[in-house]
Protein backbone atom coordinates (compact mmCIF):
# COMPACT_ATOMS: atom_id res chain seq x y z
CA UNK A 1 113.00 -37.99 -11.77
CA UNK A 2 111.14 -34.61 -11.98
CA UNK A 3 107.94 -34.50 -13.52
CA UNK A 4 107.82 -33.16 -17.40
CA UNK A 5 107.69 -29.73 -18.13
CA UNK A 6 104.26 -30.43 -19.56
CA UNK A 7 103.06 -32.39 -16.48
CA UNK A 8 104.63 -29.57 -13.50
CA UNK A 9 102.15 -26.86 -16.09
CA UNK A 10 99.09 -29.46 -15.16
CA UNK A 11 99.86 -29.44 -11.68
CA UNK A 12 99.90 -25.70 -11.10
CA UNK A 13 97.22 -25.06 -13.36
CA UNK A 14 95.16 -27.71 -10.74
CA UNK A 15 96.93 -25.63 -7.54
CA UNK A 16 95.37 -22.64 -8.92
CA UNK A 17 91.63 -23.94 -9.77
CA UNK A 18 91.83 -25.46 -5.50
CA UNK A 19 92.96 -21.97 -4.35
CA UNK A 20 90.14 -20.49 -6.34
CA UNK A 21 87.55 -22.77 -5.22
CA UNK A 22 88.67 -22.25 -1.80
CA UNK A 23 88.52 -18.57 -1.86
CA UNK A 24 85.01 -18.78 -3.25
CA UNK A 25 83.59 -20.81 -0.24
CA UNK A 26 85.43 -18.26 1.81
CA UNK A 27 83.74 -15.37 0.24
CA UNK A 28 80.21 -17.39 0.65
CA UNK A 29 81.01 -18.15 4.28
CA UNK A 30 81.21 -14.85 4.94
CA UNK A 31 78.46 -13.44 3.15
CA UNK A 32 76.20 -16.17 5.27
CA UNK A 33 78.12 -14.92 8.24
CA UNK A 34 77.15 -11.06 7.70
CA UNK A 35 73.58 -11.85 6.60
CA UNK A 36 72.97 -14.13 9.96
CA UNK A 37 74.73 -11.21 11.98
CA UNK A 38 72.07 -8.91 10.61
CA UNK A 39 69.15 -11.30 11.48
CA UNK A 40 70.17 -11.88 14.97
CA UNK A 41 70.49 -7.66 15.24
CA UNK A 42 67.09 -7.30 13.95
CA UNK A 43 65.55 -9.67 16.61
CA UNK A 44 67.55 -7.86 19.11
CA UNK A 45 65.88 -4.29 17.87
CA UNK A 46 62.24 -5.75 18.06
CA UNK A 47 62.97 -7.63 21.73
CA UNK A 48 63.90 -4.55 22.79
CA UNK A 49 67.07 -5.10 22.73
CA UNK A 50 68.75 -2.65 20.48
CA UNK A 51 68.81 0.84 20.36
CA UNK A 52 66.84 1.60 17.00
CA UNK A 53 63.56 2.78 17.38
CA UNK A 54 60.20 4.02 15.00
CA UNK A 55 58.50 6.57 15.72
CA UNK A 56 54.89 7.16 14.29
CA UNK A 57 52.45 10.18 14.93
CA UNK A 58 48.44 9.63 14.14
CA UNK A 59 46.12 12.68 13.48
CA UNK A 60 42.54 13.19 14.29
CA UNK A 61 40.27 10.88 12.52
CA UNK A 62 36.58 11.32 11.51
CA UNK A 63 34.21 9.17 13.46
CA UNK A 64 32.98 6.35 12.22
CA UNK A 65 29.30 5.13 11.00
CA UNK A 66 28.29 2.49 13.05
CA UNK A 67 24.66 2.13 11.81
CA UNK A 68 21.83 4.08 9.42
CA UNK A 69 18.20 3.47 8.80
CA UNK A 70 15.61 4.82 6.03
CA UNK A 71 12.56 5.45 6.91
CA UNK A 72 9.58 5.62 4.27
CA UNK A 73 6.05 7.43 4.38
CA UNK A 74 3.35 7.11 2.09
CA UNK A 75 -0.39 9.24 2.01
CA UNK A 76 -3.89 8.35 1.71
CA UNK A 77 -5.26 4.88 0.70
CA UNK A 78 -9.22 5.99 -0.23
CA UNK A 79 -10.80 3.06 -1.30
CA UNK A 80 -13.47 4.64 -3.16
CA UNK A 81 -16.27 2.75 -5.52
CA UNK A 82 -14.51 2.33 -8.46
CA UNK A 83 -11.90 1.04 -6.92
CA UNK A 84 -13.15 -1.55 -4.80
CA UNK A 85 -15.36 -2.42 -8.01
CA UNK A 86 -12.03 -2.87 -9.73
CA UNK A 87 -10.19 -5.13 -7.41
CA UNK A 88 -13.46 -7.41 -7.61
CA UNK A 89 -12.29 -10.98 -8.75
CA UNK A 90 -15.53 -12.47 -7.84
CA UNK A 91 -18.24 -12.79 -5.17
CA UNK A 92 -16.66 -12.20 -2.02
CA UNK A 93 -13.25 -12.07 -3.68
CA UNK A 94 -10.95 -9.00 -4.02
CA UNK A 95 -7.26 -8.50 -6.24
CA UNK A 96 -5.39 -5.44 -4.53
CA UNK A 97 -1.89 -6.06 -5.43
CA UNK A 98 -1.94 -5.14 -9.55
CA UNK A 99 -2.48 -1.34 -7.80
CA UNK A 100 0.46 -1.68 -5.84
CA UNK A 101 2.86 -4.41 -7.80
CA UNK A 102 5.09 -1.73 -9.52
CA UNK A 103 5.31 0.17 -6.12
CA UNK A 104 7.09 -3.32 -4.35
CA UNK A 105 10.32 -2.47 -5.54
CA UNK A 106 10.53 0.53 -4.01
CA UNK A 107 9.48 0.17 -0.40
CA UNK A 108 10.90 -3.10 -0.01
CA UNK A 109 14.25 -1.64 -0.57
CA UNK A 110 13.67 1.05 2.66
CA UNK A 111 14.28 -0.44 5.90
CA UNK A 112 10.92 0.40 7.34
CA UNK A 113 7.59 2.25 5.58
CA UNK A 114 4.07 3.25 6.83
CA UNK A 115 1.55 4.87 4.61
CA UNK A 116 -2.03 6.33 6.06
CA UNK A 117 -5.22 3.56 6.05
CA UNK A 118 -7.86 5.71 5.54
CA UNK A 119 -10.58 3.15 6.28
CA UNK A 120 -12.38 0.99 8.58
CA UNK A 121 -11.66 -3.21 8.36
CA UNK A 122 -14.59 -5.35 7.40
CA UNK A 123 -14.83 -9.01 9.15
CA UNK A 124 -13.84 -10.87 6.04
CA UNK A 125 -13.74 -10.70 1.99
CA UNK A 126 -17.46 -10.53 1.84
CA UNK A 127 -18.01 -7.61 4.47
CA UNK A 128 -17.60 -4.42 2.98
CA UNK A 129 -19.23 -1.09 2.98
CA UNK A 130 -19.30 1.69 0.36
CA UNK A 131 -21.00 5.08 0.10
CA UNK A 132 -19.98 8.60 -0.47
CA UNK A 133 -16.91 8.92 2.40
CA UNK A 134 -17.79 5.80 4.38
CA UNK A 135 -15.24 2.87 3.83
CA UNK A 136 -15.26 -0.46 4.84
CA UNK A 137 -12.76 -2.50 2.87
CA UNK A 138 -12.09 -6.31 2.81
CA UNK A 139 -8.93 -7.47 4.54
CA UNK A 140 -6.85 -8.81 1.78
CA UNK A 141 -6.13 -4.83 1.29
CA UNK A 142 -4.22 -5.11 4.19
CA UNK A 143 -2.47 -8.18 2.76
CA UNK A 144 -1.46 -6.50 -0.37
CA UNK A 145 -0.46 -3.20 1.70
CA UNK A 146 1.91 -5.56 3.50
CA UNK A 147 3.05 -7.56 0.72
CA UNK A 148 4.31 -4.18 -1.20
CA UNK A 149 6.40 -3.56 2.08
CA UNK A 150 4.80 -1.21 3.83
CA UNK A 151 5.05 -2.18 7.83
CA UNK A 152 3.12 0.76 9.67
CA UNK A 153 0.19 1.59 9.59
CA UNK A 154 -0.82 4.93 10.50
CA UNK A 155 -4.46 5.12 11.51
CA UNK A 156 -5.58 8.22 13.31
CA UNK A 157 -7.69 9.34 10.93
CA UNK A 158 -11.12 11.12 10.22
CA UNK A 159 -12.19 7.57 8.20
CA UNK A 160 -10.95 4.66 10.81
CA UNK A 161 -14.04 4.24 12.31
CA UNK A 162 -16.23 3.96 8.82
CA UNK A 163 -18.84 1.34 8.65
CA UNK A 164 -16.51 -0.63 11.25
CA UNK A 165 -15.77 -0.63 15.00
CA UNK A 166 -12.38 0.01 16.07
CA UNK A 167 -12.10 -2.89 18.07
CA UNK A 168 -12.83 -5.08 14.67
CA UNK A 169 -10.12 -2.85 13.15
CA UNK A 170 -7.58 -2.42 15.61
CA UNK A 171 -7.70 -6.48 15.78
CA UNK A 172 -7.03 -6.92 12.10
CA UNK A 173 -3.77 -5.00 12.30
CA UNK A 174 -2.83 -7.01 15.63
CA UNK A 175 -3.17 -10.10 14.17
CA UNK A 176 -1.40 -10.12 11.34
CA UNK A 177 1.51 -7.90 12.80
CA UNK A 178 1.38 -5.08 10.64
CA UNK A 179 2.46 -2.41 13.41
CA UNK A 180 0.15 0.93 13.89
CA UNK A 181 0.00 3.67 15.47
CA UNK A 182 -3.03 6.60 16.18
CA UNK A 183 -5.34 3.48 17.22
CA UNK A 184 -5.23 1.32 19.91
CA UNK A 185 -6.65 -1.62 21.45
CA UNK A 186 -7.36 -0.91 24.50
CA UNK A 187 -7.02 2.50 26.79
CA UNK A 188 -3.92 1.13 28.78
CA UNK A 189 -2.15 0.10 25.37
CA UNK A 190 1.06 3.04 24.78
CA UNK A 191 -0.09 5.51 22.50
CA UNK A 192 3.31 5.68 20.58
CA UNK A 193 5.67 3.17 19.05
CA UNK A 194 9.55 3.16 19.82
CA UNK A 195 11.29 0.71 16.61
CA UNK A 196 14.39 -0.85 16.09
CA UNK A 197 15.19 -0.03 12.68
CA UNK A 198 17.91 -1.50 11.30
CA UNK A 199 19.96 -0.97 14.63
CA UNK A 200 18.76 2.75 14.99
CA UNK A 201 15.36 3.52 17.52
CA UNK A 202 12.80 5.64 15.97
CA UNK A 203 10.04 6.63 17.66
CA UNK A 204 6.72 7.30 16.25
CA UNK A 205 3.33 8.96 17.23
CA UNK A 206 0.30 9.21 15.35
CA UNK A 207 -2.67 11.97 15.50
CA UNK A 208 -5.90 13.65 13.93
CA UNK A 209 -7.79 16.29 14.58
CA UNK A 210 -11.10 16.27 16.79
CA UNK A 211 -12.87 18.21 19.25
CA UNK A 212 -10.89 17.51 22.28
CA UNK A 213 -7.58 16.12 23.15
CA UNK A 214 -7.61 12.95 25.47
CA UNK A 215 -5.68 10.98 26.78
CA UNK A 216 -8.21 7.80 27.20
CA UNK A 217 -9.87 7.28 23.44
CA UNK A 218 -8.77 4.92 21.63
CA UNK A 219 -7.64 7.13 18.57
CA UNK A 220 -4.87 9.84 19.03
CA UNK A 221 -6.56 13.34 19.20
CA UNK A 222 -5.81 16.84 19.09
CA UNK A 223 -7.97 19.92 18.89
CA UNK A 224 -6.33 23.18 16.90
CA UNK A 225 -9.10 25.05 19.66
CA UNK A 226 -7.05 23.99 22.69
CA UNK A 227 -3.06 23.16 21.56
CA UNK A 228 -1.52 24.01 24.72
CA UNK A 229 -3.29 20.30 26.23
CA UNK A 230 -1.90 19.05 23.02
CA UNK A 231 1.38 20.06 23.53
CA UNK A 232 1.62 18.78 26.92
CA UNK A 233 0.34 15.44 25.88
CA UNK A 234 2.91 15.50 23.39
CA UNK A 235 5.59 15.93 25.92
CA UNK A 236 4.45 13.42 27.84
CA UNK A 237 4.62 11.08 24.81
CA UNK A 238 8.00 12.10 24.24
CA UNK A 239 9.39 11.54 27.21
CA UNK A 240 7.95 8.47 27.12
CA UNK A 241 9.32 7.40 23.68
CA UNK A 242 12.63 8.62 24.65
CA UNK A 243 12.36 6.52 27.78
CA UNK A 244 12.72 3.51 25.97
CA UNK A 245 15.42 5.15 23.74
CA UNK A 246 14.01 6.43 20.77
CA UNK A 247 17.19 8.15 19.08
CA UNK A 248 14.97 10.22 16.87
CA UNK A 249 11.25 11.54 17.07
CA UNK A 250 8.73 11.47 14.03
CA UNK A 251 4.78 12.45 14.12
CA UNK A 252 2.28 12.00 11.88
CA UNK A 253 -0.18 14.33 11.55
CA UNK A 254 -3.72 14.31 10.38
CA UNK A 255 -4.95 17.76 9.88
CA UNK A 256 -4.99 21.05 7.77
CA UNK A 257 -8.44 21.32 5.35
CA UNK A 258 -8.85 19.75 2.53
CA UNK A 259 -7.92 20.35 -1.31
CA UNK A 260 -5.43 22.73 -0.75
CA UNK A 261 -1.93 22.85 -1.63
CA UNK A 262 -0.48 24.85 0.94
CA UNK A 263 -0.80 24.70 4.75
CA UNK A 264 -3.30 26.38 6.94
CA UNK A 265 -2.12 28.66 9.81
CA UNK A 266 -2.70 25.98 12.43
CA UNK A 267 -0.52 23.71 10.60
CA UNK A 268 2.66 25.79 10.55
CA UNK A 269 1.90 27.35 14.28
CA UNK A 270 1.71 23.36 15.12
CA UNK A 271 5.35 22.81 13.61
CA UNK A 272 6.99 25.30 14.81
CA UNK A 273 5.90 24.47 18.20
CA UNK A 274 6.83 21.13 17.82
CA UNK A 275 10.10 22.04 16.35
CA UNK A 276 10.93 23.47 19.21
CA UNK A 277 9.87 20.49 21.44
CA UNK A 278 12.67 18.73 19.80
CA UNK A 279 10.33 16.96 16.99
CA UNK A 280 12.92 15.46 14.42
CA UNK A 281 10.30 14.93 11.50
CA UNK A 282 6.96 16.15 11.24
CA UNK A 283 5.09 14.21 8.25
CA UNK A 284 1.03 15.55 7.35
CA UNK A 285 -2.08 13.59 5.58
CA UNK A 286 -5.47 14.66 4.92
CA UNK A 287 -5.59 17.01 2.36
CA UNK A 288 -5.43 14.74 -0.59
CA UNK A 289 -3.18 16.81 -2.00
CA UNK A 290 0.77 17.35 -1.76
CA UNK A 291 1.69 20.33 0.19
CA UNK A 292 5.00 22.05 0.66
CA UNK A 293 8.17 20.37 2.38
CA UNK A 294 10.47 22.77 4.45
CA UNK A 295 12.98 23.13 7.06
CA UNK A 296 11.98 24.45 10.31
CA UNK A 297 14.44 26.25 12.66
CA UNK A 298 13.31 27.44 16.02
CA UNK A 299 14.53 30.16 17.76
CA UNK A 300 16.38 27.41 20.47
CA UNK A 301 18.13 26.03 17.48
CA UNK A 302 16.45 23.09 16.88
CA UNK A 303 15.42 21.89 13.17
CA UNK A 304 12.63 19.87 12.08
CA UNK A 305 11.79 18.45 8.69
CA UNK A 306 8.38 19.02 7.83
CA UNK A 307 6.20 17.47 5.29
CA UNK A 308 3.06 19.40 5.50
CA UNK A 309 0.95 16.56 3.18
CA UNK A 310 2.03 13.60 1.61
CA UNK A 311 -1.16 13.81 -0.76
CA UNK A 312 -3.03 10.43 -2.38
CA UNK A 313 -1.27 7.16 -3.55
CA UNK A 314 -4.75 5.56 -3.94
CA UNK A 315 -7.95 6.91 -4.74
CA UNK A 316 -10.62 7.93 -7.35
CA UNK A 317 -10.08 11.02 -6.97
CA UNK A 318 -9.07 11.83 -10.36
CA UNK A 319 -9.33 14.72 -12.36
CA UNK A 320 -12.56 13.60 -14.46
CA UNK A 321 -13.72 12.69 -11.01
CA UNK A 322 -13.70 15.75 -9.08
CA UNK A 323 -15.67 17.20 -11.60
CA UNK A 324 -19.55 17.55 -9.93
CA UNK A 325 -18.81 15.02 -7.09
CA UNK A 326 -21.43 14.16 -4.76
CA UNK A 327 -24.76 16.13 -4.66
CA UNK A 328 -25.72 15.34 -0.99
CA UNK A 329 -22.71 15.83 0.52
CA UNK A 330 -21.83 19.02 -1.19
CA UNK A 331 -26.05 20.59 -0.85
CA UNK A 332 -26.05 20.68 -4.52
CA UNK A 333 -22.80 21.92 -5.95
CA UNK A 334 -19.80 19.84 -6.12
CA UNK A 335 -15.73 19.52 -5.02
CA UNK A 336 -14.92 22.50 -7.19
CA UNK A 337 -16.63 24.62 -4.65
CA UNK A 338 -14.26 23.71 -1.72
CA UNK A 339 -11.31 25.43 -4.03
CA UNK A 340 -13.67 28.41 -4.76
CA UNK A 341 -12.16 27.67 -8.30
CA UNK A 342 -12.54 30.49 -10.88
CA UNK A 343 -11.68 28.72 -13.74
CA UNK A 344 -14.58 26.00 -15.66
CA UNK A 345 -14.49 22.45 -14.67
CA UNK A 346 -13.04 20.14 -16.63
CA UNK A 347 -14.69 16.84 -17.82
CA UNK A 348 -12.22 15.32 -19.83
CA UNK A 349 -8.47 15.58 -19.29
CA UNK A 350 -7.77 15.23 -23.09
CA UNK A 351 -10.07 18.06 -23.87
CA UNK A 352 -8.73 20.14 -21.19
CA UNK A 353 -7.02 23.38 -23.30
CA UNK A 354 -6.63 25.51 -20.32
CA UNK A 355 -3.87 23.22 -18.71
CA UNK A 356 -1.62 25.52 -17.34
CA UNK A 357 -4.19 28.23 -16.30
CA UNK A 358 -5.98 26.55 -13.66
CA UNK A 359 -5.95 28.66 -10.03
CA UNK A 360 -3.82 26.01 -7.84
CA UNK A 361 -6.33 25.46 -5.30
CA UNK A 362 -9.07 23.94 -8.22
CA UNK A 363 -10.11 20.34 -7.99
CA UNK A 364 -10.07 19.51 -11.69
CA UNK A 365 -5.94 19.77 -11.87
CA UNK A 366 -4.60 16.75 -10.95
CA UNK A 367 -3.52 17.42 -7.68
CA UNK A 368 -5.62 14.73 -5.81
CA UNK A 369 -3.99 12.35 -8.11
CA UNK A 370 -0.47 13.01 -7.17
CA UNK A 371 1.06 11.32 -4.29
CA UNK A 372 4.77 10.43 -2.77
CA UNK A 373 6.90 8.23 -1.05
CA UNK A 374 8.74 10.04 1.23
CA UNK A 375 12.10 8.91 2.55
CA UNK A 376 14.17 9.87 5.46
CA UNK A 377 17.95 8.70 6.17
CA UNK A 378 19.17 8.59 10.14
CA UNK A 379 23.02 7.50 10.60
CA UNK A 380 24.11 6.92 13.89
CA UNK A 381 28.09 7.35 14.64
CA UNK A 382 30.46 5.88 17.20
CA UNK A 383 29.83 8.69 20.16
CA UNK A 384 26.00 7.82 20.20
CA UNK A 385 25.15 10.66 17.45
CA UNK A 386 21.87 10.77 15.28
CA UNK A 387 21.52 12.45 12.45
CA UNK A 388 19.06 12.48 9.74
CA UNK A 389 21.60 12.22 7.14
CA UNK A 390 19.19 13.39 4.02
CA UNK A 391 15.72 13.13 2.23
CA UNK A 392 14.44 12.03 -0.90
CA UNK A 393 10.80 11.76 -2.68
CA UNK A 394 9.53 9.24 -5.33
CA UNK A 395 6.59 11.06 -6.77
CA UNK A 396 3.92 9.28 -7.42
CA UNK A 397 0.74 9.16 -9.77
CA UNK A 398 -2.76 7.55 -9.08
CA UNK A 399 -3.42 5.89 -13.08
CA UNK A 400 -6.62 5.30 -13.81
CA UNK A 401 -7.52 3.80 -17.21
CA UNK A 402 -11.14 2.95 -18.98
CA UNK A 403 -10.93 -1.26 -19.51
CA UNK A 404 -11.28 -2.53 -23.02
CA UNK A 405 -13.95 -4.57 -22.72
CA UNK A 406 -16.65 -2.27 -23.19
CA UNK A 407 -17.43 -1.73 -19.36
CA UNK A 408 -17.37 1.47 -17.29
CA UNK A 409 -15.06 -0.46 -15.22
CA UNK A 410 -11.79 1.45 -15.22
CA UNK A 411 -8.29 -0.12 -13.53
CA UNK A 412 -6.20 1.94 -10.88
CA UNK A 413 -2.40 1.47 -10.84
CA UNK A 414 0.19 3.37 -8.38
CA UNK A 415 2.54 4.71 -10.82
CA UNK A 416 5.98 5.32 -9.31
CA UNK A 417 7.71 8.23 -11.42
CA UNK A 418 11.06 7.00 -11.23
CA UNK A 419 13.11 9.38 -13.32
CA UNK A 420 15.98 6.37 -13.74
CA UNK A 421 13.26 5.02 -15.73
CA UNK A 422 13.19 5.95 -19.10
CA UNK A 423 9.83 4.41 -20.50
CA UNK A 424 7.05 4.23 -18.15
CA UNK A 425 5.03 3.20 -21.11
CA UNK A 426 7.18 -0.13 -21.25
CA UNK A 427 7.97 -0.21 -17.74
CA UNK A 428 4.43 0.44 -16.06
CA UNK A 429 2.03 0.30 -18.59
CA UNK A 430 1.12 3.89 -18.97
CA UNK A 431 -0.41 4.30 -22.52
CA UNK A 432 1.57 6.17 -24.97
CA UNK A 433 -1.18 8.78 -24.39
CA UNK A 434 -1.25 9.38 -20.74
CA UNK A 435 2.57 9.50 -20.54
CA UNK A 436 2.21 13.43 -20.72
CA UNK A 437 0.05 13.19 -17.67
CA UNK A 438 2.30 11.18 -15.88
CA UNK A 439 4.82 13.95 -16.34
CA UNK A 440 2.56 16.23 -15.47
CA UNK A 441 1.87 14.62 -11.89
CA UNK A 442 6.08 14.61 -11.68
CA UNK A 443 6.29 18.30 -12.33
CA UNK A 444 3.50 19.34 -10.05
CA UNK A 445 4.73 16.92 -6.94
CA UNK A 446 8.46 18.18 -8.02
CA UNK A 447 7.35 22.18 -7.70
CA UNK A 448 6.31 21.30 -4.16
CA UNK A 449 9.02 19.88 -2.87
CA UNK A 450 11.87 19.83 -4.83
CA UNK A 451 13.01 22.98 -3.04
CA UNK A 452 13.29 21.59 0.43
CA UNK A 453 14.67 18.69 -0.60
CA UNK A 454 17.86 20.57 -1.64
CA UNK A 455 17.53 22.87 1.29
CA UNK A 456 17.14 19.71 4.22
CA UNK A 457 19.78 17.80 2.50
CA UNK A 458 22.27 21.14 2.57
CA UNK A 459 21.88 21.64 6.01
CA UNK A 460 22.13 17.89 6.98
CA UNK A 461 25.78 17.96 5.50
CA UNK A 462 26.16 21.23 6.70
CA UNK A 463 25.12 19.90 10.74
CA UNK A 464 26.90 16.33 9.73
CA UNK A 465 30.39 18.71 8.27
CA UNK A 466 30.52 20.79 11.56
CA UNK A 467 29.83 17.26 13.56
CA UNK A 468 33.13 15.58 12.37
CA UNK A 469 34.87 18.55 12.62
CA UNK A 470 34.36 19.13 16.26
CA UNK A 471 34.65 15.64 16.14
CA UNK A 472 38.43 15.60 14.85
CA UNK A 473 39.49 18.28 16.93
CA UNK A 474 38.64 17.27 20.16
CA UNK A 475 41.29 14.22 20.05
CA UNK A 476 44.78 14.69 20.48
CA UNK A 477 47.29 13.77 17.72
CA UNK A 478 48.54 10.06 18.90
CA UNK A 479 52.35 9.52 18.86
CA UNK A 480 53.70 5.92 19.13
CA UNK A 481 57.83 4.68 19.32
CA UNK A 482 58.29 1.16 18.31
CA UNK A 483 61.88 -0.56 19.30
């Protein structure tokens, strides 16, 4: 009997719905189908066997930086009266490290510093000498000088030997590992020091003037009378540093005269001669004042940075000090005659109305209470390449202030004028007062050398610019094809 009309509808209606499912599974077989055909292709290509291929071209690239180092210097430490008197704690006990503390910061963050002892080392706490330009200081200085960051010493000097021996000296550094250079222990100890610094090798030499140049004394000499035997003995030093692979050169230098702010003759005959040696940076002490820093360029091409003075970071020699000074030393008149000064000295810096109008070489200025910490970059790149990469100062003021407790006694501090600071009142203690002066020892460090800082640090990018260029264009564009 055939199926109701009702009941045939159901059945085709259930025909239709199979056919459609099966077409569906057909269509998803094949799309599975296509996308494994594409996968298996694919592996083919990138086996190597297909035909498509990638092709990628690389330019010249600039080389890379595979190391730097900064290197800081710092000037004259004069421990004077007044302030040995003022790191006094008790007998036999001495407190260096409020004249330093707000200094730390600073050097710590360099990867290497030295700074000029100007001074001969007692055998303890209790063994000290003081008179007019004779210093013999107790030993914790050198722990504080240390403990700020500082891990050179430079000590060819015209003060080493004061009221010490250099053997007691010398052995004071040596045993508590504070590296130094211009004094030695012994005459077959090198004269130089070559330093890993932070992967780059500086090497450093260390010298003062005296009557002769020698080889065999114990403290680095040279004589402006007879340069040429100073020049060879700075080849041979050279050579010698570069021997053991000193990537860049730096000499300190312990000359010019006193109290002035700009070099002598000697000194810039000195540099350029040394420039053209192949003397990276040339750094000067002695002084007590900041002189000039330039950019040398000899005629053979070489360049040398050249700080002629790096001026005081510690002394009395303030401005109320200069005035008069000492009567035996000077046969009756006093500092002011050493800057044949035209202008009246001044006793009091807050009753000084002439600021301004004092002739630059005059004692009673504030000069001798300026001082710096002088940094140098050095980069290194992939070839092998030094550079110094740029320079920078942190000026630096000498801040003496009367106690209030009704003494003479008056406390030193090593102001660091960081301009990023914006109260040195709050941040170092300067009285509200004395702020102006503190400015004033910015400006006068900043007319020295804020010139050759922009001038070095142009022509390091200018050298470092020309460097990657030549660098870039001697490779050859790189072309790869990738199956």
């Amino acid at each position: 009997m055939p199926p109701r009309k009702h009941v045939r509808q159901q059945r085709r209606k259930q025909a239709a719905r199979r056919a459609l499912i099966v077409l569906v599974l057909l269509l998803i077989l094949a799309v599975i189908a296509g996308g494994i055909a594409l996968l298996v292709n694919t592996i083919r290509n990138h086996s190597g066997g297909g035909e498509t291929a990638v092709t990628t071209t690389v330019g010249p690239r600039e080389p890379a930086v595979t190391a730097t180092a900064t290197l800081g210097s710092s000037g004259d430490i004069l421990i004077h009266t007044p302030v040995l008197r003022s790191a006094k704690v008790s007998s036999g006990v001495y407190d260096f490290a409020p004249m330093f503390k707000h200094m730390k910061p600073y050097v710590t963050a360099l990867d290497y510093s030295a700074i000029n002892l100007e001074f001969g080392i007692g055998k303890g706490e209790s063994d000290y000498y003081q008179r007019e330009m004779i210093f013999r200081v107790p030993t914790s200085l050198i722990d504080t000088v240390m403990d700020t960051g500082y891990a050179l010493g430079l000590c060819a000097n015209n003060h080493v030997s004061n009221g010490s021996s250099l053997a007691l000296t010398e052995s004071t550094y040596a045993e508590r590992n504070l590296d130094h250079i211009g004094l030695r222990g012994s005459a077959q100890d090198k004269r130089y020091l070559v330093k890993d610094v932070n992967g780059i090798k500086l090497g450093f030499v260390n010298y003062t003037y005296g009557s002769a140049t020698s080889e065999q004394t114990l403290v680095n000499y040279f004589s402006t009378a007879n340069l040429d035997a100073f020049y060879k003995d700075m080849e041979t030093q050279m050579a010698n540093m570069r021997a053991e692979g000193a990537e860049a050169i730096i000499v300190y230098l312990h000359w010019g005269s006193e109290y002035q702010i700009k070099p002598l003759e000697s000194q810039t005959t000195m540099a350029k001669k040394l420039c053209e040696m192949g003397v990276d940076v040339i750094v000067g002490g002695h002084p007590h004042k900041i002189q000039p820093l330039e950019l040398i360029t000899a005629e053979n091409g070489n360049q040398t940075v050249c700080l002629y003075s790096m001026g005081n970071i510690l002394s009395n020699q303030t401005i109320e000090s200069m005035y008069g000074g000492s009567y035996a030393a000077n046969r009756g008149g006093n500092f002011q005659d050493y800057g044949v000064c035209k202008y009246a000295d001044v006793k009091s810096r807050y009753n000084d109305s002439h600021y301004g109008e004092h002739d630059e070489n005059c004692n009673d200025n504030g000069h001798t209470e300026d001082g710096l910490l002088f940094q140098c970059n050095f980069a290194r790149y992939e070839d092998g390449t030094v550079f110094l990469s740029g320079v920078d100062v942190l000026p630096t003021w000498c801040y003496s202030k009367a106690r209030n407790d009704g003494s003479k006694q008056k406390d030193y501090t090593i102001i660091p004028l960081d301009k990023k600071v914006s109260d040195w009142s709050a941040a170092f203690g300067v009285a509200e007062e004395d702020v102006i002066f503190a400015q004033r020892s910015y400006d006068r460090t900043m007319a020295l050398v804020g010139d050759g800082i922009t001038e070095i640090n142009a022509a390091c990018k200018t050298n470092i610019d020309a460097y990657v260029e030549a660098f870039k264009k001697a490779q050859s564009p790189v072309t790869t094809t990738q199956q």
